[in-house]
N, C-alpha and C. Protein backbone atom coordinates (compact mmCIF):
# COMPACT_ATOMS: atom_id res chain seq x y z
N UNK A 1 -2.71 5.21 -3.93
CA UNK A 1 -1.50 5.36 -3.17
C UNK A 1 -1.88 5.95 -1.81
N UNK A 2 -1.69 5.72 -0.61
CA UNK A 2 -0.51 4.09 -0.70
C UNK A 2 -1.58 2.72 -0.45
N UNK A 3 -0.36 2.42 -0.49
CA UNK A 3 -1.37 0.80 -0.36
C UNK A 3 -0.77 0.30 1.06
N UNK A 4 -1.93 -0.59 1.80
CA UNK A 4 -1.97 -0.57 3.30
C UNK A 4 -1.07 -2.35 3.34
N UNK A 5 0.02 -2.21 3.93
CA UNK A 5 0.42 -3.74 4.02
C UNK A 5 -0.48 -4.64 5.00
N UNK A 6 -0.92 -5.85 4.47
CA UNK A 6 -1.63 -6.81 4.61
C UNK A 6 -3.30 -6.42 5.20
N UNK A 7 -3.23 -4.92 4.32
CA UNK A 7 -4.86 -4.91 4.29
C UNK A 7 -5.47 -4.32 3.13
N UNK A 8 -4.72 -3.69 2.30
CA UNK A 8 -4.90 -3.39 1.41
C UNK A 8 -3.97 -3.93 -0.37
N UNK A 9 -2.86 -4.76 0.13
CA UNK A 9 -1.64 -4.86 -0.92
C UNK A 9 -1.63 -6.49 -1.66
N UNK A 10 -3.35 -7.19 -1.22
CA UNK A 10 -3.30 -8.83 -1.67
C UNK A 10 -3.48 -8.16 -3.40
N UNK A 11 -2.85 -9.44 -4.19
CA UNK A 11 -3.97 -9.51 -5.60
C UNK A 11 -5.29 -9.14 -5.65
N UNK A 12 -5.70 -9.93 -4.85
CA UNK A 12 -7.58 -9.40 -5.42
C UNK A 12 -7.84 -8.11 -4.84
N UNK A 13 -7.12 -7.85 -3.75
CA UNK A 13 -7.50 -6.25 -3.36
C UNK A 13 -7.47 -5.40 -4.46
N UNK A 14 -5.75 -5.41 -4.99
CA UNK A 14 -5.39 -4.19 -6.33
C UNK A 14 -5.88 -4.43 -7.28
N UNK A 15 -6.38 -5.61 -7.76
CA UNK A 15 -7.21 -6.06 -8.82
C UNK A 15 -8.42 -5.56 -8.89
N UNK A 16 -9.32 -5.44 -7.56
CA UNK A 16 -10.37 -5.43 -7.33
C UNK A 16 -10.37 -3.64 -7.32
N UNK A 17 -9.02 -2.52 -7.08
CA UNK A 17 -8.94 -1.38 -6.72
C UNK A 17 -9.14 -0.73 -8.68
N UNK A 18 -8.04 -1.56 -8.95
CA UNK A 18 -7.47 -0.57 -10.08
C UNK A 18 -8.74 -1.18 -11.26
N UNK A 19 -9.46 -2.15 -11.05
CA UNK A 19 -10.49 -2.18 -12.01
C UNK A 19 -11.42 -1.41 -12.12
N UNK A 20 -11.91 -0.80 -10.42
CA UNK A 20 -13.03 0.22 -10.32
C UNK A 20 -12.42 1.34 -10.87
N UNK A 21 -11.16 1.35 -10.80
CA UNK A 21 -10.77 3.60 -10.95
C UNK A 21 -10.76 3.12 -12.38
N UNK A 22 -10.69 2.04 -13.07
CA UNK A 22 -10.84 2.52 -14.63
C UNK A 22 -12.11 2.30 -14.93
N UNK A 23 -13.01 1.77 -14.00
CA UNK A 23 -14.28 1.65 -14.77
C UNK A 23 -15.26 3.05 -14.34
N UNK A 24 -14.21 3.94 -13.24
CA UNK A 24 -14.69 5.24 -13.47
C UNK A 24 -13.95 6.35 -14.33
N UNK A 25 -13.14 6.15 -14.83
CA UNK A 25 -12.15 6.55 -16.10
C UNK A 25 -10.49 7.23 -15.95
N UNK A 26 -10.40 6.78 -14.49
CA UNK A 26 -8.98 7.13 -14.00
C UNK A 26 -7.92 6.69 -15.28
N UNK A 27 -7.29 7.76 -15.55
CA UNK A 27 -6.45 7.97 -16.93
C UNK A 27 -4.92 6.62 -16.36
N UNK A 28 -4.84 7.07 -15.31
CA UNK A 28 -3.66 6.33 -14.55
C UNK A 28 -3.70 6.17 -13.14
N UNK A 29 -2.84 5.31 -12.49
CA UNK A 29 -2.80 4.77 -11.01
C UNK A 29 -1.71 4.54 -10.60
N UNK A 30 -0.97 5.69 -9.99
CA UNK A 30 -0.10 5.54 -9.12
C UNK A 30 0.10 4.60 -7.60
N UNK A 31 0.37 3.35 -7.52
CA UNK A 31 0.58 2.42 -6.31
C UNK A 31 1.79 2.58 -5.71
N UNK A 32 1.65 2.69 -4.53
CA UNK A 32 3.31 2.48 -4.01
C UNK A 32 2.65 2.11 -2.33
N UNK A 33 3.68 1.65 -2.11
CA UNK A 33 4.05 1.21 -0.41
C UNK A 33 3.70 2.42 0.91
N UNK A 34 2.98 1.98 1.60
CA UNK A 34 2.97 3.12 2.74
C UNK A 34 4.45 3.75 3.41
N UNK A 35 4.20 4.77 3.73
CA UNK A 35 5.05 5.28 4.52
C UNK A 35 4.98 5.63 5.85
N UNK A 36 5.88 5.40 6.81
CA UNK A 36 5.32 5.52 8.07
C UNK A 36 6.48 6.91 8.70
N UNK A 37 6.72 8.12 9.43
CA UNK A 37 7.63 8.57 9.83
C UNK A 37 7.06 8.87 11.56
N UNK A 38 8.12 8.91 12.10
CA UNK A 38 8.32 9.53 13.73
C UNK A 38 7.63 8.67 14.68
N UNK A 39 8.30 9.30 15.87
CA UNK A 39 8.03 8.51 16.96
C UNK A 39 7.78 9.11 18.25
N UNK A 40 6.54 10.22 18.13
CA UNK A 40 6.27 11.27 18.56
C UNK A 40 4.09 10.76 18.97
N UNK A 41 3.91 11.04 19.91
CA UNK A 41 2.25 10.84 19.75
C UNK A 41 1.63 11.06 18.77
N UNK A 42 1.67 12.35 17.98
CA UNK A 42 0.75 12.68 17.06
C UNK A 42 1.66 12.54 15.42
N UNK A 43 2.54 11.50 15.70
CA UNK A 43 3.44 11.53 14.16
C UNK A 43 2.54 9.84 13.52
N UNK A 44 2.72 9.93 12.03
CA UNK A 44 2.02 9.28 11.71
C UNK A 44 2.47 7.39 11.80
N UNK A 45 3.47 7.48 11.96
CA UNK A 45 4.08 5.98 12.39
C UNK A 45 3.19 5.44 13.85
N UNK A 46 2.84 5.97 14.71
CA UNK A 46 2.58 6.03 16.31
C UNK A 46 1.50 5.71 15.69
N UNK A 47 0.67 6.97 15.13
CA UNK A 47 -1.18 6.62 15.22
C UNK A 47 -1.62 5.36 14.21
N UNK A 48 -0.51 5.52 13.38
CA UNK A 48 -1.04 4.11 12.46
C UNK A 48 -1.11 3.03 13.35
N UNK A 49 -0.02 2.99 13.74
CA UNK A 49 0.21 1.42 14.80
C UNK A 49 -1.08 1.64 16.01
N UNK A 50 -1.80 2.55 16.74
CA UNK A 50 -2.53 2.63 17.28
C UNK A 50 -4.00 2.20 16.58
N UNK A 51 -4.24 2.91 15.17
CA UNK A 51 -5.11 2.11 14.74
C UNK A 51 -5.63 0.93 14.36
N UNK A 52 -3.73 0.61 13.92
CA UNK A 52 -3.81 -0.85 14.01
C UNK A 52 -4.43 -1.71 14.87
N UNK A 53 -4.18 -1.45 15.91
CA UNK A 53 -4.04 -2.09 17.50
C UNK A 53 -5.43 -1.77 17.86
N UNK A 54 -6.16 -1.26 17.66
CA UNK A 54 -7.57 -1.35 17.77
C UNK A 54 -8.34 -2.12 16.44
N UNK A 55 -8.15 -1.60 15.31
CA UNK A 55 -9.29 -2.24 14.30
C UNK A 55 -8.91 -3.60 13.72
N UNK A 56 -7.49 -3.95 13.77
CA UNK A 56 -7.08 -4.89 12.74
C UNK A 56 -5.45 -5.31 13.96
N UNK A 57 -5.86 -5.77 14.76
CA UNK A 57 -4.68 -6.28 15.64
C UNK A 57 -3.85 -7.57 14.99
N UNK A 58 -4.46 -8.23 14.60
CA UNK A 58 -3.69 -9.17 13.59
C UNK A 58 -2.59 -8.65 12.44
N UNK A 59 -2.80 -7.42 12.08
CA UNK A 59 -1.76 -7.30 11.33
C UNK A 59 -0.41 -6.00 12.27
N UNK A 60 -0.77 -5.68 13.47
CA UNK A 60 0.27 -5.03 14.05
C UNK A 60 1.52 -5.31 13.74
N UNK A 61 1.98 -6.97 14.09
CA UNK A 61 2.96 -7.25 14.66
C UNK A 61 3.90 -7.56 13.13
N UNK A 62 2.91 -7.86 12.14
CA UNK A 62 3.75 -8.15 10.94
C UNK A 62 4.30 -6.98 10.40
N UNK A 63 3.17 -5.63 10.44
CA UNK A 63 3.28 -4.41 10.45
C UNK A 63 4.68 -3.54 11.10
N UNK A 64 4.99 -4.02 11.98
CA UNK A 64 6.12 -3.34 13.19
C UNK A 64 7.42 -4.37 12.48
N UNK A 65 6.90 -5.37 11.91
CA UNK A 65 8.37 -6.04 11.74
C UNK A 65 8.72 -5.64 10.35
N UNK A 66 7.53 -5.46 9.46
CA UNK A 66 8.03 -4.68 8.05
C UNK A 66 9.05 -3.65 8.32
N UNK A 67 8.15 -2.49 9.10
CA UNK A 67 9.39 -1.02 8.99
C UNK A 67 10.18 -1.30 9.71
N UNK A 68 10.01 -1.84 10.96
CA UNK A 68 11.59 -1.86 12.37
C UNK A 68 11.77 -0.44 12.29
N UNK A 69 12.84 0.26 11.89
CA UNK A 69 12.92 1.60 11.96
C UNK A 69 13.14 2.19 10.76
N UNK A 70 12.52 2.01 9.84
CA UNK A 70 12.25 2.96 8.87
C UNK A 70 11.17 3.36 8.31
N UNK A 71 11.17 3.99 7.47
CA UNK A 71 10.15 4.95 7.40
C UNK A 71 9.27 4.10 6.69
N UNK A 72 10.28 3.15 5.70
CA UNK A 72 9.38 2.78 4.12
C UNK A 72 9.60 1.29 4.16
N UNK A 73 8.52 0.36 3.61
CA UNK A 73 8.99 -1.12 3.62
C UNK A 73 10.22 -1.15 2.93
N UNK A 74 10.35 -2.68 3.12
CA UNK A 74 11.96 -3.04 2.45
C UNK A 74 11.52 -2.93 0.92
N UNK A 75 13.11 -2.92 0.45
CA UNK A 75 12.57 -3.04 -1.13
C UNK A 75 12.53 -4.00 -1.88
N UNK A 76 11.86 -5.37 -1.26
CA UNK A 76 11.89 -6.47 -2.01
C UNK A 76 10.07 -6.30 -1.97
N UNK A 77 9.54 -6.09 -0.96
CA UNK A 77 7.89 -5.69 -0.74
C UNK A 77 7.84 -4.47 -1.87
N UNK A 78 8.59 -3.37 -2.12
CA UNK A 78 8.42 -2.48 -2.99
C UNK A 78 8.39 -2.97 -4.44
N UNK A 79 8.99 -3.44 -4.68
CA UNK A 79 9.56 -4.42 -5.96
C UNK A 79 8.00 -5.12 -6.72
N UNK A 80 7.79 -5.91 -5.91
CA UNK A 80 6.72 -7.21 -6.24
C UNK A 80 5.60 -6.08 -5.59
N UNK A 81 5.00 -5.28 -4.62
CA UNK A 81 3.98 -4.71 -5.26
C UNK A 81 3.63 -3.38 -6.36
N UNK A 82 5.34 -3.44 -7.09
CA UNK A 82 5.32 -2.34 -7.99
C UNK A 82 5.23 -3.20 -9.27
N UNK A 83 5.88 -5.00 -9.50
CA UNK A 83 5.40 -5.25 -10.25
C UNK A 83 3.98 -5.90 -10.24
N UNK A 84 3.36 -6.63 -9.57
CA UNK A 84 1.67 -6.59 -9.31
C UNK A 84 0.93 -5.26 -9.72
N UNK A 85 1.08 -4.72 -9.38
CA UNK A 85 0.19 -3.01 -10.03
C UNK A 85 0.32 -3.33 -11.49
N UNK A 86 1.78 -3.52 -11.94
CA UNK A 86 1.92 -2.83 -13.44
C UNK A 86 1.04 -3.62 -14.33
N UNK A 87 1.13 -4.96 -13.93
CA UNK A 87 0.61 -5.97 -14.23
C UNK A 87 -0.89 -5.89 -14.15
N UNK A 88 -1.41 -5.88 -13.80
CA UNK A 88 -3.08 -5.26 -13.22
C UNK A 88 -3.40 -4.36 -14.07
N UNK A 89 -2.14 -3.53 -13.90
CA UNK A 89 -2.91 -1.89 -15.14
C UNK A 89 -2.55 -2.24 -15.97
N UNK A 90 -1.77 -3.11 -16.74
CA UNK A 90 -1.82 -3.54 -18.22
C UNK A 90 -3.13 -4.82 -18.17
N UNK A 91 -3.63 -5.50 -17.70
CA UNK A 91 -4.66 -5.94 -17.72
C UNK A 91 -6.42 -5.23 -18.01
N UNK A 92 -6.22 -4.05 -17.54
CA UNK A 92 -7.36 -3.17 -17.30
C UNK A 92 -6.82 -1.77 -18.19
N UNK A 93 -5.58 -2.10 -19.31
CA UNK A 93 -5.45 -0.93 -20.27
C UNK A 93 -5.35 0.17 -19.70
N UNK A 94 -4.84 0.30 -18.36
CA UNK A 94 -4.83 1.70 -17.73
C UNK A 94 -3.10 1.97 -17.41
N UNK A 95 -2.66 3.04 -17.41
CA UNK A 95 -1.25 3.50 -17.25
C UNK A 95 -0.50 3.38 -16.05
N UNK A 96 0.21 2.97 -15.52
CA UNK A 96 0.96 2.62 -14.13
C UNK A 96 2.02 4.19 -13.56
N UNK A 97 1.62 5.29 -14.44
CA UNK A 97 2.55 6.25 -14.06
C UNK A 97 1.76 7.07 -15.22
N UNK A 98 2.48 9.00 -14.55
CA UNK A 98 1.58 9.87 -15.39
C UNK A 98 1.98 9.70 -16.80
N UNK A 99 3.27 10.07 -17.25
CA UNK A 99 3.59 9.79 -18.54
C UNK A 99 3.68 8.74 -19.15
């Protein structure tokens, strides 16, 4: 957690994530959606999009159109990568939540 939209949130990425933390014995794996807040230089919405914009410019613009002005993706992106995880960790016998 979190998981990076369109650099971290494909199938084979979480597939490829949640297989290693159980093949180092992670009991469970909490996934969820990034969060972005403020609109301030040093708030974390600003510097993400700055990093963006240097390492991985291709995904800025899809990036800026996910949040628009909120903090958290929509909840249809929340949805489908909450069911992809669950799915994955029942594949790899590992728990999708603490209890």
């Amino acid at each position: 957690m979190p998981v990076l939209p369109f650099l971290s949130d494909s199938e084979e990425h979480l597939d490829e994530t949640i297989g290693k933390m159980k093949e180092y014995g992670a009991d469970f794996v909490l996934v969820a959606g990034l969060t972005l807040f403020g609109d301030k230089p040093n708030d974390c919405k600003v510097r993400y999009y700055k990093i963006l914009e240097e390492y991985f410019p291709e995904v800025l613009e899809k990036t800026k159109q996910m949040f628009k002005d909120s903090f958290a993706p929509p909840m249809d992106y929340q949805t489908s990568l909450h069911k992809r995880s669950e799915r994955i960790c029942r594949k790899y016998g590992i728990k999708s939540k603490i209890i």
